[in-house]
C-alpha atoms as a PDB file:
ATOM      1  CA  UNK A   1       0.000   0.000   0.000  1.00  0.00           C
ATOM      2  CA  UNK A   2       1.512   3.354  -0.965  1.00  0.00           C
ATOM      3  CA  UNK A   3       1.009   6.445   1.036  1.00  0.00           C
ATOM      4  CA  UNK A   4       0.055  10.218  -0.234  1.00  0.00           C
ATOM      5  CA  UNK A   5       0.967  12.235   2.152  1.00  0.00           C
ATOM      6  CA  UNK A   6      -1.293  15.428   1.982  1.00  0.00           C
ATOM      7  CA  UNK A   7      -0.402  18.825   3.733  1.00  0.00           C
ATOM      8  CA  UNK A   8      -2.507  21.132   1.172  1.00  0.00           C
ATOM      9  CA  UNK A   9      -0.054  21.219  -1.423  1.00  0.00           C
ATOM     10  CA  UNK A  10      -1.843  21.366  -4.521  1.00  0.00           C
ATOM     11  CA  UNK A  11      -1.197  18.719  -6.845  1.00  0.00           C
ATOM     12  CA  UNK A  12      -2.233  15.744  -4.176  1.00  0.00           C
ATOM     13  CA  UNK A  13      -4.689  14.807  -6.143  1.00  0.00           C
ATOM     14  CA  UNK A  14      -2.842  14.025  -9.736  1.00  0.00           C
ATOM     15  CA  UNK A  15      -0.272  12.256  -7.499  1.00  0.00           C
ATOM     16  CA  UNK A  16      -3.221   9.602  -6.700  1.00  0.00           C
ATOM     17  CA  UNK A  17      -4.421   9.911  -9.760  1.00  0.00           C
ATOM     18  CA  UNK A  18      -1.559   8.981 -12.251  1.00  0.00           C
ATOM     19  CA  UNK A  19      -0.802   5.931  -9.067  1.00  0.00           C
ATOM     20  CA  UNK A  20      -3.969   4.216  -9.587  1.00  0.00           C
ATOM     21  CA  UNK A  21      -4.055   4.402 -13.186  1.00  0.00           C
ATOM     22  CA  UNK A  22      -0.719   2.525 -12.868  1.00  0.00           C
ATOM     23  CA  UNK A  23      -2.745   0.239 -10.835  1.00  0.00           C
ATOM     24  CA  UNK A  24      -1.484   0.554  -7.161  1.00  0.00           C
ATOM     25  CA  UNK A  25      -3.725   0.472  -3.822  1.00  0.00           C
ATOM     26  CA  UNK A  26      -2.785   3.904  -2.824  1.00  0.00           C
ATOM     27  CA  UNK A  27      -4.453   6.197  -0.574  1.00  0.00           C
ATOM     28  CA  UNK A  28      -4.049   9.820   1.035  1.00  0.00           C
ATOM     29  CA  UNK A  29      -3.455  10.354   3.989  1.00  0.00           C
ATOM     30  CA  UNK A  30      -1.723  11.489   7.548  1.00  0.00           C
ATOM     31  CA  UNK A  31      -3.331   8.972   9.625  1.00  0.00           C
ATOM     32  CA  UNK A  32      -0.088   7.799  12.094  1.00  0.00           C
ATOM     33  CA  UNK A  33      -1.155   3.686  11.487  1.00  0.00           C
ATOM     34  CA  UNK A  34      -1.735   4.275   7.294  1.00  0.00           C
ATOM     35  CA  UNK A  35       1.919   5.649   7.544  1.00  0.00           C
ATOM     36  CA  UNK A  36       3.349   2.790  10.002  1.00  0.00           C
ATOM     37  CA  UNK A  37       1.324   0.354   7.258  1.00  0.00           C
ATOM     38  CA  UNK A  38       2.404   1.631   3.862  1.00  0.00           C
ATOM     39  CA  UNK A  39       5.144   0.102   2.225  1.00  0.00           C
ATOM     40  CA  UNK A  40       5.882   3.388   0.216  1.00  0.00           C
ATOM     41  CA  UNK A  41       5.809   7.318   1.253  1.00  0.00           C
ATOM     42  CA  UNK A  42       5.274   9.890  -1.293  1.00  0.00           C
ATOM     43  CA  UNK A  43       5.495  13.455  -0.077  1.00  0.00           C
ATOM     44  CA  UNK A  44       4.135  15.939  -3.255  1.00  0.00           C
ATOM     45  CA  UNK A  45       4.538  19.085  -3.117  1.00  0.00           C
ATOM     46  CA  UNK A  46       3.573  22.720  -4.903  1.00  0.00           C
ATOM     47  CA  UNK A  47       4.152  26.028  -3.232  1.00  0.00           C
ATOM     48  CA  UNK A  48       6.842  27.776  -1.187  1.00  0.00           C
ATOM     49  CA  UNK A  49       9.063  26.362   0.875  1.00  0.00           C
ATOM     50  CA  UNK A  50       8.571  28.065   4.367  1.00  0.00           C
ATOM     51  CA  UNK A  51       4.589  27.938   4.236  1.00  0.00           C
ATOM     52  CA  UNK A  52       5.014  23.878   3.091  1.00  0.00           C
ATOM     53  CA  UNK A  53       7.259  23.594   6.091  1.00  0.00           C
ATOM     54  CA  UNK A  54       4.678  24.938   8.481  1.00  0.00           C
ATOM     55  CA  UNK A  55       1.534  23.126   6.674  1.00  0.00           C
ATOM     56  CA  UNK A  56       3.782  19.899   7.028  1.00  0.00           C
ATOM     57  CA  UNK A  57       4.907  20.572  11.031  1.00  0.00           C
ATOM     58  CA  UNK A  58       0.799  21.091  11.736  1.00  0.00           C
ATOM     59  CA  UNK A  59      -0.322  18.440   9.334  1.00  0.00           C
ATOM     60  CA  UNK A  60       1.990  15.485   9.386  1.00  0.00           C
ATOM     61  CA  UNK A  61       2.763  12.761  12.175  1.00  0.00           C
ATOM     62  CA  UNK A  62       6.919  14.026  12.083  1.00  0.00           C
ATOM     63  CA  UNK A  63       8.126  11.867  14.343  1.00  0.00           C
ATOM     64  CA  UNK A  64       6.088   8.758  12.974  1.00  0.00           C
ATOM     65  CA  UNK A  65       7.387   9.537   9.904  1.00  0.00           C
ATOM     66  CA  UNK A  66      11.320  10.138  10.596  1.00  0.00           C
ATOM     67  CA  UNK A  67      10.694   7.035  12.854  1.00  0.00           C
ATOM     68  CA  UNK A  68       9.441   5.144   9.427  1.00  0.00           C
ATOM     69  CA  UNK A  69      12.002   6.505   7.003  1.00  0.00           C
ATOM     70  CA  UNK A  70      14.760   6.915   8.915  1.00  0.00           C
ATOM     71  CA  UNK A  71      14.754   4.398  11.357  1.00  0.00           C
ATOM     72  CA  UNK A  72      13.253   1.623   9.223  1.00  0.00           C
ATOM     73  CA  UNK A  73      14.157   2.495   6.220  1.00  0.00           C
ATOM     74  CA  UNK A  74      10.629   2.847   4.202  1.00  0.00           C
ATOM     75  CA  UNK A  75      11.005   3.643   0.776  1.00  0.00           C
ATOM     76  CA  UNK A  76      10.275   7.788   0.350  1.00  0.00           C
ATOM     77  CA  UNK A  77       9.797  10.055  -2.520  1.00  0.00           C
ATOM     78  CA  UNK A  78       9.384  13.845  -2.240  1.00  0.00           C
ATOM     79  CA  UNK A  79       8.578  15.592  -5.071  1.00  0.00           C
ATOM     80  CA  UNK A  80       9.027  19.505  -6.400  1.00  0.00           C
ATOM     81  CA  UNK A  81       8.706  21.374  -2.517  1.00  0.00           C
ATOM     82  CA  UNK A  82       8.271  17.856  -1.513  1.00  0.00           C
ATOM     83  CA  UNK A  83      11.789  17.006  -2.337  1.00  0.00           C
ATOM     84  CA  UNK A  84      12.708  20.458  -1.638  1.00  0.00           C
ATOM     85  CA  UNK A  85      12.111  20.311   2.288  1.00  0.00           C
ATOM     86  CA  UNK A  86      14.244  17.159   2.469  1.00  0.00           C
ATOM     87  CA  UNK A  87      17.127  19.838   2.719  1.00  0.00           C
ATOM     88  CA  UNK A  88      18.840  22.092   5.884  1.00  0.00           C
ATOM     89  CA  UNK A  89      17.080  25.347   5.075  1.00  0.00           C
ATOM     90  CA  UNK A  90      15.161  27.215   2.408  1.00  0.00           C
ATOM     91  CA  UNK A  91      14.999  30.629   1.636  1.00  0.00           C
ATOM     92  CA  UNK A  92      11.949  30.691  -0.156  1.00  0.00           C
ATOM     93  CA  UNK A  93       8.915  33.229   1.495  1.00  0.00           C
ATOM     94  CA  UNK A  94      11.238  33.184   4.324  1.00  0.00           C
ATOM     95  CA  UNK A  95      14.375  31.495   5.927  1.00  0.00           C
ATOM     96  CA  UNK A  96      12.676  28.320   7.383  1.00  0.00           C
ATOM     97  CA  UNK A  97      14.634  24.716   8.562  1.00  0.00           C
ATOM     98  CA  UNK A  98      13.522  21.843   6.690  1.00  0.00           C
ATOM     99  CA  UNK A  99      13.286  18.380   7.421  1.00  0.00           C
ATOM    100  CA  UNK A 100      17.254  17.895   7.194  1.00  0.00           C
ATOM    101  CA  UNK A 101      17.646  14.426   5.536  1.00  0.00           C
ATOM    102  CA  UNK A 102      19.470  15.385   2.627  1.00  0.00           C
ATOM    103  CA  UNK A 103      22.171  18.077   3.377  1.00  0.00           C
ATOM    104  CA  UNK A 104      21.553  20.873   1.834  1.00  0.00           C
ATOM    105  CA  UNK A 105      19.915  24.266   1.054  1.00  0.00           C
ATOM    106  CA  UNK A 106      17.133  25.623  -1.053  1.00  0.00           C
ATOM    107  CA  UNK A 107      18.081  28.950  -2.740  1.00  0.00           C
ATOM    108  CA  UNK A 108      16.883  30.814  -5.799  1.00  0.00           C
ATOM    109  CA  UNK A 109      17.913  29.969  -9.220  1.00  0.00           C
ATOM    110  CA  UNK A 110      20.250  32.311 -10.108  1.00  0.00           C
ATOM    111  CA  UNK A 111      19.787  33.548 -14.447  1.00  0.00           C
ATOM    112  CA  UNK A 112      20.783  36.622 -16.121  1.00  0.00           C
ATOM    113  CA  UNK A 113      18.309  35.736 -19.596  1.00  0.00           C
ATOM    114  CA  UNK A 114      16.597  32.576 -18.797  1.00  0.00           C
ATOM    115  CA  UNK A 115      12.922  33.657 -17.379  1.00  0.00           C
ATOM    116  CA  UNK A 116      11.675  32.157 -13.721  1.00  0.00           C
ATOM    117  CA  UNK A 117      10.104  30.253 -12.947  1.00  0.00           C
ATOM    118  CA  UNK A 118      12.127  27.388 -14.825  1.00  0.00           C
ATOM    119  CA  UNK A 119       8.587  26.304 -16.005  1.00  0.00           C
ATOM    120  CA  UNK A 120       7.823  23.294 -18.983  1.00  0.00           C
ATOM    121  CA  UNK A 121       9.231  20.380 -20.170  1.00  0.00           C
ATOM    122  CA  UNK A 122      13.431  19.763 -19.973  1.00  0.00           C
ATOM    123  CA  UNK A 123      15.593  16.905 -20.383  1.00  0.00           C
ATOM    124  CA  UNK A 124      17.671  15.352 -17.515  1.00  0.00           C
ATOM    125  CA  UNK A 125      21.221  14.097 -17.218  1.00  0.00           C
ATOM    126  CA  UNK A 126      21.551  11.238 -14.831  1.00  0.00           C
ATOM    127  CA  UNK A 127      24.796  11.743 -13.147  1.00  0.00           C
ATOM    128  CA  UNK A 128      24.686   8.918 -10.868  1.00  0.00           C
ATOM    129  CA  UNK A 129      23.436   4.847 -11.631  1.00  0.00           C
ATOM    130  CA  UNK A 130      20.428   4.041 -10.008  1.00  0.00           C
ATOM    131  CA  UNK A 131      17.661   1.600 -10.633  1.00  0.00           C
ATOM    132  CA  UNK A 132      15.066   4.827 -10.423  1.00  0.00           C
ATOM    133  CA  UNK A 133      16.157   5.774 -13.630  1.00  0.00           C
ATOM    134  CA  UNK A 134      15.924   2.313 -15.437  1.00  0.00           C
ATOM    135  CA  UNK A 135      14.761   2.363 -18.806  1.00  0.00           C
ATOM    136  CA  UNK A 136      14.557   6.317 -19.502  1.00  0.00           C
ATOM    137  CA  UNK A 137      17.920   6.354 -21.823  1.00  0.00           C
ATOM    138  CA  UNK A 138      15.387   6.823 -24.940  1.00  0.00           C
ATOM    139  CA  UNK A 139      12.548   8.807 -22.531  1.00  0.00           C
ATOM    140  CA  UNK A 140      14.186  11.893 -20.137  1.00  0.00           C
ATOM    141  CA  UNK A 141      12.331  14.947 -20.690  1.00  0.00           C
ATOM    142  CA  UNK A 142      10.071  15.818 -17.767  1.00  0.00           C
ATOM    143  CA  UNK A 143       7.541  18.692 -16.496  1.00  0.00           C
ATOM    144  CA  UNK A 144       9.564  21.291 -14.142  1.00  0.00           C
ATOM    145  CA  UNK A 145       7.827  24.436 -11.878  1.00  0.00           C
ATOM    146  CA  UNK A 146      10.222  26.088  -9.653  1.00  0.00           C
ATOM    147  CA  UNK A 147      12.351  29.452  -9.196  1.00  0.00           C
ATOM    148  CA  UNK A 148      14.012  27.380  -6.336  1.00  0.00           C
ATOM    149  CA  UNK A 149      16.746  24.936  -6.066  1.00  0.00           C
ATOM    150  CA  UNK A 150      18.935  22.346  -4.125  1.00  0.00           C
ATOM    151  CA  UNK A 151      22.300  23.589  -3.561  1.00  0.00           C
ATOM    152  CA  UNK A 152      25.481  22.303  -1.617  1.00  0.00           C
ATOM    153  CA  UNK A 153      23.980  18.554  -2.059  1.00  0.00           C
ATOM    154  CA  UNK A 154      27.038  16.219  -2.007  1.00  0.00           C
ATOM    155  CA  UNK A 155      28.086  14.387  -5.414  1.00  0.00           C
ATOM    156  CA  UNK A 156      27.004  11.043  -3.970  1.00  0.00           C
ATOM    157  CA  UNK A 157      23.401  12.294  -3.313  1.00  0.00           C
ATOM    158  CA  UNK A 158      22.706  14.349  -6.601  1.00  0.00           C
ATOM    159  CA  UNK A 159      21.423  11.488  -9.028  1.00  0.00           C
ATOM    160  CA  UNK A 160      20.252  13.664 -11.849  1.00  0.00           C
ATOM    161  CA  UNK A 161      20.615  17.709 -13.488  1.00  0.00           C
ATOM    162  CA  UNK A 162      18.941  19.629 -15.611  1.00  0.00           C
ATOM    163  CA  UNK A 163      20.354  22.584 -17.397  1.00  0.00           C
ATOM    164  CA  UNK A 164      18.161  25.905 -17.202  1.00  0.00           C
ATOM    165  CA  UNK A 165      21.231  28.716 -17.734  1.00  0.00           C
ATOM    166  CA  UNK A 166      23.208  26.821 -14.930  1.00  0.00           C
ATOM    167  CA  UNK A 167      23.249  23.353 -13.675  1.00  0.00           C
ATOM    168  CA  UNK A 168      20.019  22.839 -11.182  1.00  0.00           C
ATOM    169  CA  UNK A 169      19.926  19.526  -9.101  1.00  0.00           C
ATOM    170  CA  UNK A 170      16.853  17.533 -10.450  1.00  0.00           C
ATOM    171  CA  UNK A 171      17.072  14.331  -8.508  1.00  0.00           C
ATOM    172  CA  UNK A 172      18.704  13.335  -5.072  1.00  0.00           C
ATOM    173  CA  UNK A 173      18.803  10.607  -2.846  1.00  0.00           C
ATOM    174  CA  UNK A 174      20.356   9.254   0.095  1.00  0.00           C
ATOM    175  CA  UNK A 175      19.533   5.585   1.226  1.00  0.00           C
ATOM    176  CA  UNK A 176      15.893   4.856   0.994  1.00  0.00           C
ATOM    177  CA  UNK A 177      15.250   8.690   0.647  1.00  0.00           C
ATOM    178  CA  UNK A 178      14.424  10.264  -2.868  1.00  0.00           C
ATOM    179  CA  UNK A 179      13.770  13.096  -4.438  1.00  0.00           C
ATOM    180  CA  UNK A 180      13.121  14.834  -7.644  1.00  0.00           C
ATOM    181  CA  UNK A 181      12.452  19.008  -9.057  1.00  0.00           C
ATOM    182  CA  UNK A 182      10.303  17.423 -11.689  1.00  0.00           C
ATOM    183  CA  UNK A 183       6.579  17.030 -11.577  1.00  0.00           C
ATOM    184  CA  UNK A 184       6.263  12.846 -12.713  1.00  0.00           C
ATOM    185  CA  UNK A 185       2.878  12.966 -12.015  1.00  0.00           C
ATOM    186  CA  UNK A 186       2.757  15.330 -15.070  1.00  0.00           C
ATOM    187  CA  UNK A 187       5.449  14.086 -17.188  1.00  0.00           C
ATOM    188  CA  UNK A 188       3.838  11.479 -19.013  1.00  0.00           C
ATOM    189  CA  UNK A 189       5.433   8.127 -19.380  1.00  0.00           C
ATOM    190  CA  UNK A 190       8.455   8.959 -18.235  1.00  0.00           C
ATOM    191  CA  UNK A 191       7.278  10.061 -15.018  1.00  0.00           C
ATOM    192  CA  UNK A 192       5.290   6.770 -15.138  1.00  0.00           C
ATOM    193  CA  UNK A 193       8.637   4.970 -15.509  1.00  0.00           C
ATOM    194  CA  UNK A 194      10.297   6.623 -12.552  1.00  0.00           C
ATOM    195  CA  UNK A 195       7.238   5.798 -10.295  1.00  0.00           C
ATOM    196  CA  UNK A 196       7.431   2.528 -10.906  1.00  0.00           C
ATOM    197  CA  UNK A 197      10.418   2.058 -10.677  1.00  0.00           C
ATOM    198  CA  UNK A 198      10.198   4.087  -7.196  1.00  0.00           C
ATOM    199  CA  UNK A 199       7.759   1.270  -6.350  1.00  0.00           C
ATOM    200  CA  UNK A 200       9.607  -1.296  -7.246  1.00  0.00           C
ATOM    201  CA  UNK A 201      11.968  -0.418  -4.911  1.00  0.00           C
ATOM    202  CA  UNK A 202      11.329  -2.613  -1.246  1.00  0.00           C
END
């Protein structure tokens, strides 16, 4: 059973969605025993990062959830503000801490011409072997929305890139903990592909 997570961030629904069209038992929700029972966490997100922070501190079980991902190693995907808030800090509305399982901060993109937000379809280069990314070598363009983005991740834990001016982290991870910029939801089948694959892993 997979897990939505659901702190009001927009694009919940799509999430669920594009999961049971794939044909998963999925559900959304924050209940403290649906996240003890799921086998996967996904953790969407759309929105800025210090007012996701707070809707996730009043919303979500924290501590049942650190104690699920980090202690027992669930399978978790954040995506967009969802991976976002994996990092130290973020700047965005605000200077707010994040979750802090992926070191890092989340700053403003930095472009003299290109426009923000970074908004529409881009490919990715995978910098790092992982089964995530099975199968996309002939399918890597995805659906990005953000002005924001993960900086000082270490080399180990950036797994994909996507140029927009200047190199932006698109994917980390770091043990069972994922994350990618890109919307999959909305990207069509390669964002099916890297679900999957996400739920493939155990």
């Amino acid at each position: 059973m997979i897990c939505v997570l659901n702190y009001g961030s927009g694009n919940v629904g799509s999430v669920y969605n594009v999961l049971k069209f794939l044909g998963y038992n999925v559900i959304i929700s924050n209940n403290k025993t649906d996240i003890q029972n799921a086998s996967h966490l996904i953790l969407p997100g759309v929105g800025a990062f210090k007012s996701s922070m707070k809707k996730i501190n009043d919303s979500i079980p924290l501590d049942i959830l650190e104690k699920e991902v980090i202690k027992n190693g669930k399978p978790f995907l954040g995506i967009c503000v969802g991976m976002q808030v994996l990092a130290n800090r973020g700047d965005e509305g605000g200077v707010s801490m994040g979750l802090g399982w992926i070191p890092g901060v989340i700053e403003k993109i930095k472009t003299d011409k290109a426009p923000l937000p970074h908004i529409g379809w881009n490919n990715i280069k995978v910098t790092k072997e992982t089964e995530v990314f099975n199968g996309l070598k002939a399918i890597n363009d995805f659906y990005f929305v953000h002005s924001y983005a993960f900086f000082g991740v270490v080399e180990e834990n950036i797994l994909a890139k996507v140029e927009y001016e200047t190199s932006i982290v698109a994917a980390v991870n770091k043990d069972n903990i994922y994350g990618v910029q890109f919307h999959p939801e909305k990207s069509q089948r390669a964002g099916q592909v890297i679900l999957k694959n996400f739920l493939n892993i155990s």
